[in-house]
C-alpha atoms as a PDB file:
ATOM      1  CA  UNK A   1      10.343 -12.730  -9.588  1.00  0.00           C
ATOM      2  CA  UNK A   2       8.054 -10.825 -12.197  1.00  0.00           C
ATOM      3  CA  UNK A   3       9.840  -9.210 -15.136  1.00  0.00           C
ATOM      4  CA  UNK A   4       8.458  -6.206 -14.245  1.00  0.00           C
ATOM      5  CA  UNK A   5       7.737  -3.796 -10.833  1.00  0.00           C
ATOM      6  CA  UNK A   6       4.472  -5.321  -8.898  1.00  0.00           C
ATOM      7  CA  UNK A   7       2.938  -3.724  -5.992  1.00  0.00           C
ATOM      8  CA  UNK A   8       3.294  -6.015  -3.369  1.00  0.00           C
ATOM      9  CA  UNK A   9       2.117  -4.413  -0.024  1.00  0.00           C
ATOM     10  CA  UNK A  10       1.257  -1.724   1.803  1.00  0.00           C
ATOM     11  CA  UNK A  11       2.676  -0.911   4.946  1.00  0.00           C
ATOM     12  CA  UNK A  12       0.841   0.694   8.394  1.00  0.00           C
ATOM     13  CA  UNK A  13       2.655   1.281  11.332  1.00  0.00           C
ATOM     14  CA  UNK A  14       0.558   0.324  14.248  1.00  0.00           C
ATOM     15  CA  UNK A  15       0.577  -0.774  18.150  1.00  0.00           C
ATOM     16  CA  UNK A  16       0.249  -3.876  17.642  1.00  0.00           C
ATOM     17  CA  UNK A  17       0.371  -6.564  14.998  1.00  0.00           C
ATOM     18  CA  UNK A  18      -2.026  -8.859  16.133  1.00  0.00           C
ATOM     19  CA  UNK A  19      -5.122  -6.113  16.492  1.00  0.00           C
ATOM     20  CA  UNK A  20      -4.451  -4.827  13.171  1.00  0.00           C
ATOM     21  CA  UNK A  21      -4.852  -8.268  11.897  1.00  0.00           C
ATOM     22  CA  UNK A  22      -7.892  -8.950  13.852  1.00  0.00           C
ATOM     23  CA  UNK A  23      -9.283  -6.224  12.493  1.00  0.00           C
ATOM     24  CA  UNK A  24      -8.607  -6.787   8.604  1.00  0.00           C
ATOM     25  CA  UNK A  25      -9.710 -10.532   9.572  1.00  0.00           C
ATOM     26  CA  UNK A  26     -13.336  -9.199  10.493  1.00  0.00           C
ATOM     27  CA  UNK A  27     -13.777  -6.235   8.765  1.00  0.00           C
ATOM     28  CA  UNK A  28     -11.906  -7.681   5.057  1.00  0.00           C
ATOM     29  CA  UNK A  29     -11.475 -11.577   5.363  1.00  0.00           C
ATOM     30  CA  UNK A  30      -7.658 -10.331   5.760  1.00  0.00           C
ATOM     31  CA  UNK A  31      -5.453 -14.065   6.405  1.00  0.00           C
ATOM     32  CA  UNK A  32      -2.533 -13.866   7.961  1.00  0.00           C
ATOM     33  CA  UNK A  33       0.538 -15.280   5.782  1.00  0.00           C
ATOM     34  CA  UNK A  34       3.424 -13.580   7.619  1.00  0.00           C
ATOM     35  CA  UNK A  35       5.047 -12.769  11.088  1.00  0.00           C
ATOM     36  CA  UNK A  36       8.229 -11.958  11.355  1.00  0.00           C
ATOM     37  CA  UNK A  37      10.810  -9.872  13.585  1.00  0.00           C
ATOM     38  CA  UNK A  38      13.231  -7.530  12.329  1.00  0.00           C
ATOM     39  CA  UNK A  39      15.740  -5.123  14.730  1.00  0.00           C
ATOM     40  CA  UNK A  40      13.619  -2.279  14.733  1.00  0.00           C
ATOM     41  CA  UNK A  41      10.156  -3.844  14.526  1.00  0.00           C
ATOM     42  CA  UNK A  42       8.287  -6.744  14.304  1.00  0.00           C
ATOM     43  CA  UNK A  43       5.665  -7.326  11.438  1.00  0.00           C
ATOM     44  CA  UNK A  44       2.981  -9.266   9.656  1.00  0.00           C
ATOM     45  CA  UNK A  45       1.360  -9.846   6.630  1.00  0.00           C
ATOM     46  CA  UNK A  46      -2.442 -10.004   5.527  1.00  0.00           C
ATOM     47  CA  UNK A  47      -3.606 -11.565   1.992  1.00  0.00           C
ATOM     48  CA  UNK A  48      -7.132 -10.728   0.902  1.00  0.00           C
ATOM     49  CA  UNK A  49      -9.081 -12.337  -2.009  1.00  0.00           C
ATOM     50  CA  UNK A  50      -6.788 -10.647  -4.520  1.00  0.00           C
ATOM     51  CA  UNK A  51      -4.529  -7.391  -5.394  1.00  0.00           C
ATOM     52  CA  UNK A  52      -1.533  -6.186  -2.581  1.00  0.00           C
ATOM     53  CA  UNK A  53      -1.341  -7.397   0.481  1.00  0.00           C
ATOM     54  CA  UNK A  54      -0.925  -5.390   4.262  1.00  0.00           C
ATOM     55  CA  UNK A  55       1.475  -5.158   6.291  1.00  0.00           C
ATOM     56  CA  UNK A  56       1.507  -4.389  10.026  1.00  0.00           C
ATOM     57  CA  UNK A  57       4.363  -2.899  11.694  1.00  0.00           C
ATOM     58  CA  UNK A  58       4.723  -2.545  15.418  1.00  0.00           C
ATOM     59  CA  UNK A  59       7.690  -1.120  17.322  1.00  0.00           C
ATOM     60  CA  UNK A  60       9.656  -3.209  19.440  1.00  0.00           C
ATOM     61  CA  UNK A  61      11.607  -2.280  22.786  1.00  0.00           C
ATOM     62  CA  UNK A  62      15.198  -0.518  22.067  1.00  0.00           C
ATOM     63  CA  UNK A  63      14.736  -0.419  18.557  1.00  0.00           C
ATOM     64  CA  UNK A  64      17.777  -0.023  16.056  1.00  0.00           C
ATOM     65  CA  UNK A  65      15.948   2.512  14.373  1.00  0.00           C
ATOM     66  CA  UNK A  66      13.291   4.750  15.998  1.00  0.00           C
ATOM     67  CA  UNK A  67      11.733   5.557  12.989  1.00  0.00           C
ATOM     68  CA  UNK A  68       8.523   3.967  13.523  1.00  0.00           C
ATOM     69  CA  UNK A  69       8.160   4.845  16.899  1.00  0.00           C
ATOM     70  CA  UNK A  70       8.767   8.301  15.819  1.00  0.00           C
ATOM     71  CA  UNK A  71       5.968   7.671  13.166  1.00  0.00           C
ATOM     72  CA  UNK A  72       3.421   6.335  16.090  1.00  0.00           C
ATOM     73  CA  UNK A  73       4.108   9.798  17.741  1.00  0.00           C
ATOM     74  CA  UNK A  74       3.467  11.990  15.138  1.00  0.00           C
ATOM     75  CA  UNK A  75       0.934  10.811  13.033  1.00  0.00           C
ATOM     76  CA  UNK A  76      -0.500   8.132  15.027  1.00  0.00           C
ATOM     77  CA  UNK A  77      -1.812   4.499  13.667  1.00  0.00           C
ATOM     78  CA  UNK A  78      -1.917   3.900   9.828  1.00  0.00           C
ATOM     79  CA  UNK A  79      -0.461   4.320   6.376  1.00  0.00           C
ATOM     80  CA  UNK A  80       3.781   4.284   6.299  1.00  0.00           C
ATOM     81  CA  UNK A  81       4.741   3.000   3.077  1.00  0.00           C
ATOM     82  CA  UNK A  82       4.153   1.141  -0.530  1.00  0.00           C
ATOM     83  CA  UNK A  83       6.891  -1.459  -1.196  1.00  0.00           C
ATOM     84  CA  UNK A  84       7.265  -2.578  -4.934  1.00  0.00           C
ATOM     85  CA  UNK A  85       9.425  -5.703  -5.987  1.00  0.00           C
ATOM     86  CA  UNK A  86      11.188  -4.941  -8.632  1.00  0.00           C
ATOM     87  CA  UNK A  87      13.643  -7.479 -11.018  1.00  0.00           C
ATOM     88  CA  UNK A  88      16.496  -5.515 -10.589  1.00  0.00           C
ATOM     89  CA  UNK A  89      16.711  -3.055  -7.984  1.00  0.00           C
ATOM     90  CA  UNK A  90      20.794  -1.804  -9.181  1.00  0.00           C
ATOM     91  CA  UNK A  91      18.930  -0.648 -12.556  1.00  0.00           C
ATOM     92  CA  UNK A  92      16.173   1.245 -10.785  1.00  0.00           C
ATOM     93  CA  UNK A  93      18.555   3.107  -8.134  1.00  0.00           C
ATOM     94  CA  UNK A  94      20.469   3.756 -11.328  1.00  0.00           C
ATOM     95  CA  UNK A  95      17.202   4.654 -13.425  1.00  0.00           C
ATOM     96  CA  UNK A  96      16.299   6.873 -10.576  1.00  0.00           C
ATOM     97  CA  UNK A  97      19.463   8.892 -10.541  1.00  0.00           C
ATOM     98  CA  UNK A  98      19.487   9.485 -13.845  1.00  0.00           C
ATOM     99  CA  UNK A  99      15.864  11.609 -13.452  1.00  0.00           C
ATOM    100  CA  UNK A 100      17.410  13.699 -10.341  1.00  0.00           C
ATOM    101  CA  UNK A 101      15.410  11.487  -7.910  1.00  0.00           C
ATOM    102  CA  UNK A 102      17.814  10.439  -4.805  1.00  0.00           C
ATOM    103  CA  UNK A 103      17.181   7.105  -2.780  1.00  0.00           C
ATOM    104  CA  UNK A 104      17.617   6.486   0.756  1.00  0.00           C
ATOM    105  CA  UNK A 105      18.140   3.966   3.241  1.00  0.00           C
ATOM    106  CA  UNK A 106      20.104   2.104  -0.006  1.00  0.00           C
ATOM    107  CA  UNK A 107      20.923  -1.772   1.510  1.00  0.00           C
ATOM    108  CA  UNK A 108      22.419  -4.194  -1.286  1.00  0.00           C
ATOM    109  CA  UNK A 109      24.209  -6.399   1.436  1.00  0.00           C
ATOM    110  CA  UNK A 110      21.531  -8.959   1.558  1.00  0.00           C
ATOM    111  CA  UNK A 111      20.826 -11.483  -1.769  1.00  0.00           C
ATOM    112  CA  UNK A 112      17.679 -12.196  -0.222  1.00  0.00           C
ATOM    113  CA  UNK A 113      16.167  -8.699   0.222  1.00  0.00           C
ATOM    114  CA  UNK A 114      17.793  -5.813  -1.232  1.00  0.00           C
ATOM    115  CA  UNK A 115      16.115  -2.525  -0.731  1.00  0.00           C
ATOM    116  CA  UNK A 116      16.194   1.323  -1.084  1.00  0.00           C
ATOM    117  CA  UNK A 117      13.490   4.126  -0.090  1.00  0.00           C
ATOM    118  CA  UNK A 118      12.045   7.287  -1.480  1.00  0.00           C
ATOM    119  CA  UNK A 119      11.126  10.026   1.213  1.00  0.00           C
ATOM    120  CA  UNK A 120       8.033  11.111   1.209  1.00  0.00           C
ATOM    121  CA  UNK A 121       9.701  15.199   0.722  1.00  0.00           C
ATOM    122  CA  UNK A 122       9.692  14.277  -2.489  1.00  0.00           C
ATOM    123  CA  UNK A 123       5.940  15.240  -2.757  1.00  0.00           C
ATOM    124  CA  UNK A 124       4.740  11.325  -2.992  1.00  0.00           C
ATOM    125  CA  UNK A 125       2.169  11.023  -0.032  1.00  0.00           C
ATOM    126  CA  UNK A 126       4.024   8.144   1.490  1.00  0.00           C
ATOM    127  CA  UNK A 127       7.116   6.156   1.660  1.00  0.00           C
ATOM    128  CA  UNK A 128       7.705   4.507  -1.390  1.00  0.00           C
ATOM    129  CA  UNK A 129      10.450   1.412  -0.824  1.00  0.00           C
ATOM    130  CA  UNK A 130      11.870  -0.518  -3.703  1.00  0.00           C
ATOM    131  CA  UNK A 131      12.981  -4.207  -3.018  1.00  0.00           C
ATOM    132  CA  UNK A 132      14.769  -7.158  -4.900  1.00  0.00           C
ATOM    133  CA  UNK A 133      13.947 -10.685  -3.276  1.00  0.00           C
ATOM    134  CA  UNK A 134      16.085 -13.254  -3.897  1.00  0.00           C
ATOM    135  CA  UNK A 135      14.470 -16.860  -2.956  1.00  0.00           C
ATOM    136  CA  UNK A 136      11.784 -17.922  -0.999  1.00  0.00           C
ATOM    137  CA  UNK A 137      10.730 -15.928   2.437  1.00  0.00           C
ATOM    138  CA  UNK A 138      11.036 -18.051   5.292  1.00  0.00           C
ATOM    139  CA  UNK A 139       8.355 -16.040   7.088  1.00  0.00           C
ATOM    140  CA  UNK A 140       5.897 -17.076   4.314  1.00  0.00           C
ATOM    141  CA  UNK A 141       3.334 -19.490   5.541  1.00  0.00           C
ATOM    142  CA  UNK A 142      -0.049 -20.505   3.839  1.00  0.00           C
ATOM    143  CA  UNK A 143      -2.957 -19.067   4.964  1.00  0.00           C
ATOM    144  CA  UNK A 144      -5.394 -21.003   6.918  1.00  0.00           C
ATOM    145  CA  UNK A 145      -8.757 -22.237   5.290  1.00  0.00           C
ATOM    146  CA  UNK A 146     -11.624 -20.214   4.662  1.00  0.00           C
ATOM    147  CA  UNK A 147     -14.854 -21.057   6.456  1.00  0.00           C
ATOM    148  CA  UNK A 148     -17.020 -18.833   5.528  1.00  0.00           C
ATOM    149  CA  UNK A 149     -17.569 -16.804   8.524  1.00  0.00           C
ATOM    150  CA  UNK A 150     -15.434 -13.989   7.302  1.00  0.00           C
ATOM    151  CA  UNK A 151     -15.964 -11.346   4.370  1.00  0.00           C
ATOM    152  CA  UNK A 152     -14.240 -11.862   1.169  1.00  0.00           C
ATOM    153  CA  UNK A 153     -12.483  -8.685   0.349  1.00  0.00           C
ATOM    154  CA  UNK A 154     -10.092  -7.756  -2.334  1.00  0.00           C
ATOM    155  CA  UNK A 155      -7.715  -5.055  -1.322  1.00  0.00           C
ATOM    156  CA  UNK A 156      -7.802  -2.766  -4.325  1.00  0.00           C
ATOM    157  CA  UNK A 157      -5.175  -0.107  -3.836  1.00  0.00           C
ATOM    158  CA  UNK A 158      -5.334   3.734  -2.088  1.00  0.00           C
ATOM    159  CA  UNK A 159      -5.897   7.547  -2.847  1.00  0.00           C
ATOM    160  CA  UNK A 160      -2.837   9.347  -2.328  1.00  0.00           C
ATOM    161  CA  UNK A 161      -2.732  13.222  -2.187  1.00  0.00           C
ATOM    162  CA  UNK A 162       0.973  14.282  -3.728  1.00  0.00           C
ATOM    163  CA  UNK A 163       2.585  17.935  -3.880  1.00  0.00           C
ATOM    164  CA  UNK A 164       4.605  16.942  -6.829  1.00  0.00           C
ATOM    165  CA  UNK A 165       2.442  15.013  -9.955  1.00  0.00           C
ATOM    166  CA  UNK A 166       5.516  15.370 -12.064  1.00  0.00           C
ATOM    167  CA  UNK A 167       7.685  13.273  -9.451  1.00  0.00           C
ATOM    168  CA  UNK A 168       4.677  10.741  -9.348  1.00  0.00           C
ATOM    169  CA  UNK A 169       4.596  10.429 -12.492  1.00  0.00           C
ATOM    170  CA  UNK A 170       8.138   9.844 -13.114  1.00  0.00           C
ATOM    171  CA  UNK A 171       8.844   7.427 -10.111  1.00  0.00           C
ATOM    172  CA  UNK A 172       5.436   5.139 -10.889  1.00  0.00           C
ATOM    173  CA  UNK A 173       5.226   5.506 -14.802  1.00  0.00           C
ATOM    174  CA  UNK A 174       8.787   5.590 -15.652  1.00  0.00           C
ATOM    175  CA  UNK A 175      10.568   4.034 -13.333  1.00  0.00           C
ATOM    176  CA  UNK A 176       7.953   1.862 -11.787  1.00  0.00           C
ATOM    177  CA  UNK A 177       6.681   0.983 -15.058  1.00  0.00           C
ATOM    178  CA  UNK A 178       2.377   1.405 -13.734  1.00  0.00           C
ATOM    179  CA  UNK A 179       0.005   1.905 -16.456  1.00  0.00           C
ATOM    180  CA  UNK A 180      -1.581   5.184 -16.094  1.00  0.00           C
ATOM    181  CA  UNK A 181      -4.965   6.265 -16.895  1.00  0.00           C
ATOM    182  CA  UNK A 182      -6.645   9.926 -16.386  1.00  0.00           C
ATOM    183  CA  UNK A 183      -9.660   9.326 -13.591  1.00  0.00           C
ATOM    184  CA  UNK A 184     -12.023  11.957 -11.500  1.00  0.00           C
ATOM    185  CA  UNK A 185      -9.770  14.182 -10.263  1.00  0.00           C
ATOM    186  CA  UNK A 186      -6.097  13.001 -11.076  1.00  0.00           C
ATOM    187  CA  UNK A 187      -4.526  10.045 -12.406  1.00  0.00           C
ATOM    188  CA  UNK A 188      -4.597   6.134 -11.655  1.00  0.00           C
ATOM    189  CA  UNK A 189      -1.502   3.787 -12.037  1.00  0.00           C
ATOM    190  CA  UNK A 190      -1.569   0.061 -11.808  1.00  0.00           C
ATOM    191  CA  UNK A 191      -0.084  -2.830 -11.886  1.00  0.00           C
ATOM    192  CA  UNK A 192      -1.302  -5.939 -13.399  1.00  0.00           C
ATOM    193  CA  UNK A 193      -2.913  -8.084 -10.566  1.00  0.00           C
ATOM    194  CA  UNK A 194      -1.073  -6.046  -7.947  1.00  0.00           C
ATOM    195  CA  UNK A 195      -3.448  -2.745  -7.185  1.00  0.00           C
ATOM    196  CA  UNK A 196      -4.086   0.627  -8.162  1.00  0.00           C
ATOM    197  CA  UNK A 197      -2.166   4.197  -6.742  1.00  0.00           C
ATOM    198  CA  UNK A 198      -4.797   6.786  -7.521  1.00  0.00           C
ATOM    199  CA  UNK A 199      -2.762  10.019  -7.242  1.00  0.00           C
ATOM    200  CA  UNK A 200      -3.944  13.695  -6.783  1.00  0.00           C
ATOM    201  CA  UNK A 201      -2.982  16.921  -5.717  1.00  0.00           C
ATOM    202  CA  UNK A 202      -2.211  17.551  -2.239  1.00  0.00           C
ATOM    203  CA  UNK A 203      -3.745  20.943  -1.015  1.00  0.00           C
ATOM    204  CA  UNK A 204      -0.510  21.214   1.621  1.00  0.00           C
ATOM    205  CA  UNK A 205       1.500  18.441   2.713  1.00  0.00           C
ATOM    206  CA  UNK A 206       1.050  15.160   0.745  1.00  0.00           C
ATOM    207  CA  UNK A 207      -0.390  11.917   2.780  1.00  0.00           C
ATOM    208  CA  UNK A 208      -2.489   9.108   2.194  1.00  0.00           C
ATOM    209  CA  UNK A 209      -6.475   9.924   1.831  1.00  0.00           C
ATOM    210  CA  UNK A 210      -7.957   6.487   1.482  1.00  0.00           C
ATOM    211  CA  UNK A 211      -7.126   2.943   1.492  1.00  0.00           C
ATOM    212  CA  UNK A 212      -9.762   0.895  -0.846  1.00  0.00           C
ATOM    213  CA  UNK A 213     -11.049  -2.409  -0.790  1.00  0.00           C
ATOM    214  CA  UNK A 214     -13.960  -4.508  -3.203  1.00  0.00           C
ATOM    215  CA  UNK A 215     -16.562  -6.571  -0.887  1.00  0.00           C
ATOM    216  CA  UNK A 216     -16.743  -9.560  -3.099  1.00  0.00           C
ATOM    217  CA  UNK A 217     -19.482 -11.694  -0.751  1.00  0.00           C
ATOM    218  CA  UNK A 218     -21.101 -11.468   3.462  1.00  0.00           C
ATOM    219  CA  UNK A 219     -21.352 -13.913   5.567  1.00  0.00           C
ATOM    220  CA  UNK A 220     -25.291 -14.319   6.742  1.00  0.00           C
ATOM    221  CA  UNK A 221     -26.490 -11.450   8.405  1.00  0.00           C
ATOM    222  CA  UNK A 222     -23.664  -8.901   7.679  1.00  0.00           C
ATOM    223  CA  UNK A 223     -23.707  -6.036   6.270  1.00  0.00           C
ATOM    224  CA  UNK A 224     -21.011  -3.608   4.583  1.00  0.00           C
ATOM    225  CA  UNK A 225     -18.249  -3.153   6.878  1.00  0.00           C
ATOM    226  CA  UNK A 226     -17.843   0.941   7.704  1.00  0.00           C
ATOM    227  CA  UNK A 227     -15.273   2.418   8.577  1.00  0.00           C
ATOM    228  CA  UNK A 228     -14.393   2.287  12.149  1.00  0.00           C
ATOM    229  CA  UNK A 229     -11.887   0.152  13.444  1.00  0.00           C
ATOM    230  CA  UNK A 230     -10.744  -1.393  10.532  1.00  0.00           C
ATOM    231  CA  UNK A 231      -7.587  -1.689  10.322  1.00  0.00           C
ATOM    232  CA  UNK A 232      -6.273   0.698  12.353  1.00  0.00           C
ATOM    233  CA  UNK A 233      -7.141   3.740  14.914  1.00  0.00           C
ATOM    234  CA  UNK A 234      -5.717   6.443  12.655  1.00  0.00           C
ATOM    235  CA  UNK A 235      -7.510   9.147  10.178  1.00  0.00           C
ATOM    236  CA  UNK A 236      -6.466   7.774   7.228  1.00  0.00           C
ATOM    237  CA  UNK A 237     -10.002   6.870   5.437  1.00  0.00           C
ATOM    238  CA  UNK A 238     -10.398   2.813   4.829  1.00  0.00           C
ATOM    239  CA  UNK A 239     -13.392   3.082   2.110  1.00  0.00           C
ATOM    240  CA  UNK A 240     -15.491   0.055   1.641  1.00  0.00           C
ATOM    241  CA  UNK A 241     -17.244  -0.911  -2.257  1.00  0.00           C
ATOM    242  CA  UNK A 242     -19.467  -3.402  -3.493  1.00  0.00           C
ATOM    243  CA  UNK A 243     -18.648  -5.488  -5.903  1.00  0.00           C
ATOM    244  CA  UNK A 244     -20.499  -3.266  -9.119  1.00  0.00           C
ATOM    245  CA  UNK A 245     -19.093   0.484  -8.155  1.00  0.00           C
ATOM    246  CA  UNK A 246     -16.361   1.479 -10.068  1.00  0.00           C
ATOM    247  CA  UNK A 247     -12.695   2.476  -8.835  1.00  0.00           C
ATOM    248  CA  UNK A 248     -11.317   4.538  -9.646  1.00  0.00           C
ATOM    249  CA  UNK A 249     -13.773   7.176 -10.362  1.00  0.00           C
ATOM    250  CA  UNK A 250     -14.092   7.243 -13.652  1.00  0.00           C
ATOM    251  CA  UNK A 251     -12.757  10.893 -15.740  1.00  0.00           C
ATOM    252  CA  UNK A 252     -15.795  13.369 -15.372  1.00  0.00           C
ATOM    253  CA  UNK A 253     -17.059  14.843 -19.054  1.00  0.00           C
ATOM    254  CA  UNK A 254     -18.613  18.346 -19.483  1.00  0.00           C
ATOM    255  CA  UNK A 255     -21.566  17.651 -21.963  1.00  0.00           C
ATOM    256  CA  UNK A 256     -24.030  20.652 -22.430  1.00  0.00           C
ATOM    257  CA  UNK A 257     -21.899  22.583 -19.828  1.00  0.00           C
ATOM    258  CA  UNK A 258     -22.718  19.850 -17.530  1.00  0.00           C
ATOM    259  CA  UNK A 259     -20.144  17.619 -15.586  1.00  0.00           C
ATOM    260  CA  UNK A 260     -21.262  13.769 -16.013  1.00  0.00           C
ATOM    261  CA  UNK A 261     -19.729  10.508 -16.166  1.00  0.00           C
END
């Protein structure tokens, strides 16, 4: 465990697990490294060339909790949360208290993964879930080979649109511990070698805007992957870059009464 909060993955609810991960296979060079099966869902995990990781969640028959099938329903395929590892997730519920900020869904009982939540009525854009690992994951599995028929993608990070920036800024500066730097339009936090949150105002209710990845390298004869059907079938933008355009947008200047970067 890091001595610090890393961004570890990013969650999407979907129909099923093994589309999703067919899709970030062709359209990122997403490998799987996970599958698992919880009592409300079952799930799997995607590594890319670097940064977080995704994670595919699909509903199972009689869940314990409904939530995800109540996600499904109401917003349809993609983003549900941002998990975080943290080194010591009894200092953070603490830390998070003590700024007025409430977690839910609090579970301590298991030294292997301990875990709270932030709702997303907080004015976040997402579910934001806090976890302590303890030991190895016995879902973990290597990924297989590369062969060079898929892209290389790094999964940078996403755009989130927030109807509280002074929450944000308390839950991934302070108590997250991101690095935050002014960009085009709002405010970036990251963590080192785990992704980039690039937050903005929400006009209305707070969600997700764009998932981001880098396209490091093609295979032969392909060209940028756009986005439909990666990922998932929901409206949640999945935005594509080459490997020299910057992200985040760099802060806009005003030289000569003239915006320019």
């Amino acid at each position: 465990m890091a001595d610090r909060p890393l961004l570890d993955h990013f969650a999407v609810g979907v129909n099923s697990t093994d589309e999703a991960l067919a899709r970030a296979a062709r359209g990122a060079g997403g490998r799987e490294v996970a599958r698992f099966t919880e009592k409300s869902w079952r799930g799997a995990q995607a590594a890319f060339a670097g940064g977080i990781r995704l994670e595919a969640l699909e509903p199972i028959p009689d869940p314990e909790d409904d939530f995800l099938l109540r996600f499904l329903e109401h917003s349809g395929e993609g983003p549900h949360h941002f998990t975080f590892k943290v080194p010591d997730i009894v200092a953070r519920i603490e830390r998070l208290r003590s700024l007025g900020i409430e977690p839910i869904k609090i579970d301590l009982s298991d030294p292997g993964w301990q875990q709270c939540f932030l709702h997303p009525r907080l004015g976040l854009g997402a579910v934001i879930q806090l976890a302590q690992q303890g030991g190895a994951w016995s879902a973990e599995r290597e990924p297989a080979p590369k062969d060079g028929s898929l892209i290389e993608a790094e999964f940078l990070g996403a755009e989130l649109r927030c109807t509280d920036l002074a929450v944000a800024e308390t839950v991934f500066a302070q108590v997250l511990e991101g690095s935050s730097e002014q960009v085009d339009g709002g405010v970036a936090y990251s963590w080192p070698g785990s992704g980039t949150l690039v937050v903005r105002a929400a006009d209305g209710r707070g969600y997700v805007e764009a998932v981001v990845f880098r396209i490091l390298s093609l295979p032969p004869g392909r060209e940028m992957p756009g986005r439909e059907g990666l990922l998932y079938e929901g409206p949640t933008k999945v935005v594509s870059i080459d490997s020299e355009e910057p992200w985040p947008a760099p802060l806009k200047s005003v030289v000569g009464g003239e915006a320019v970067r």
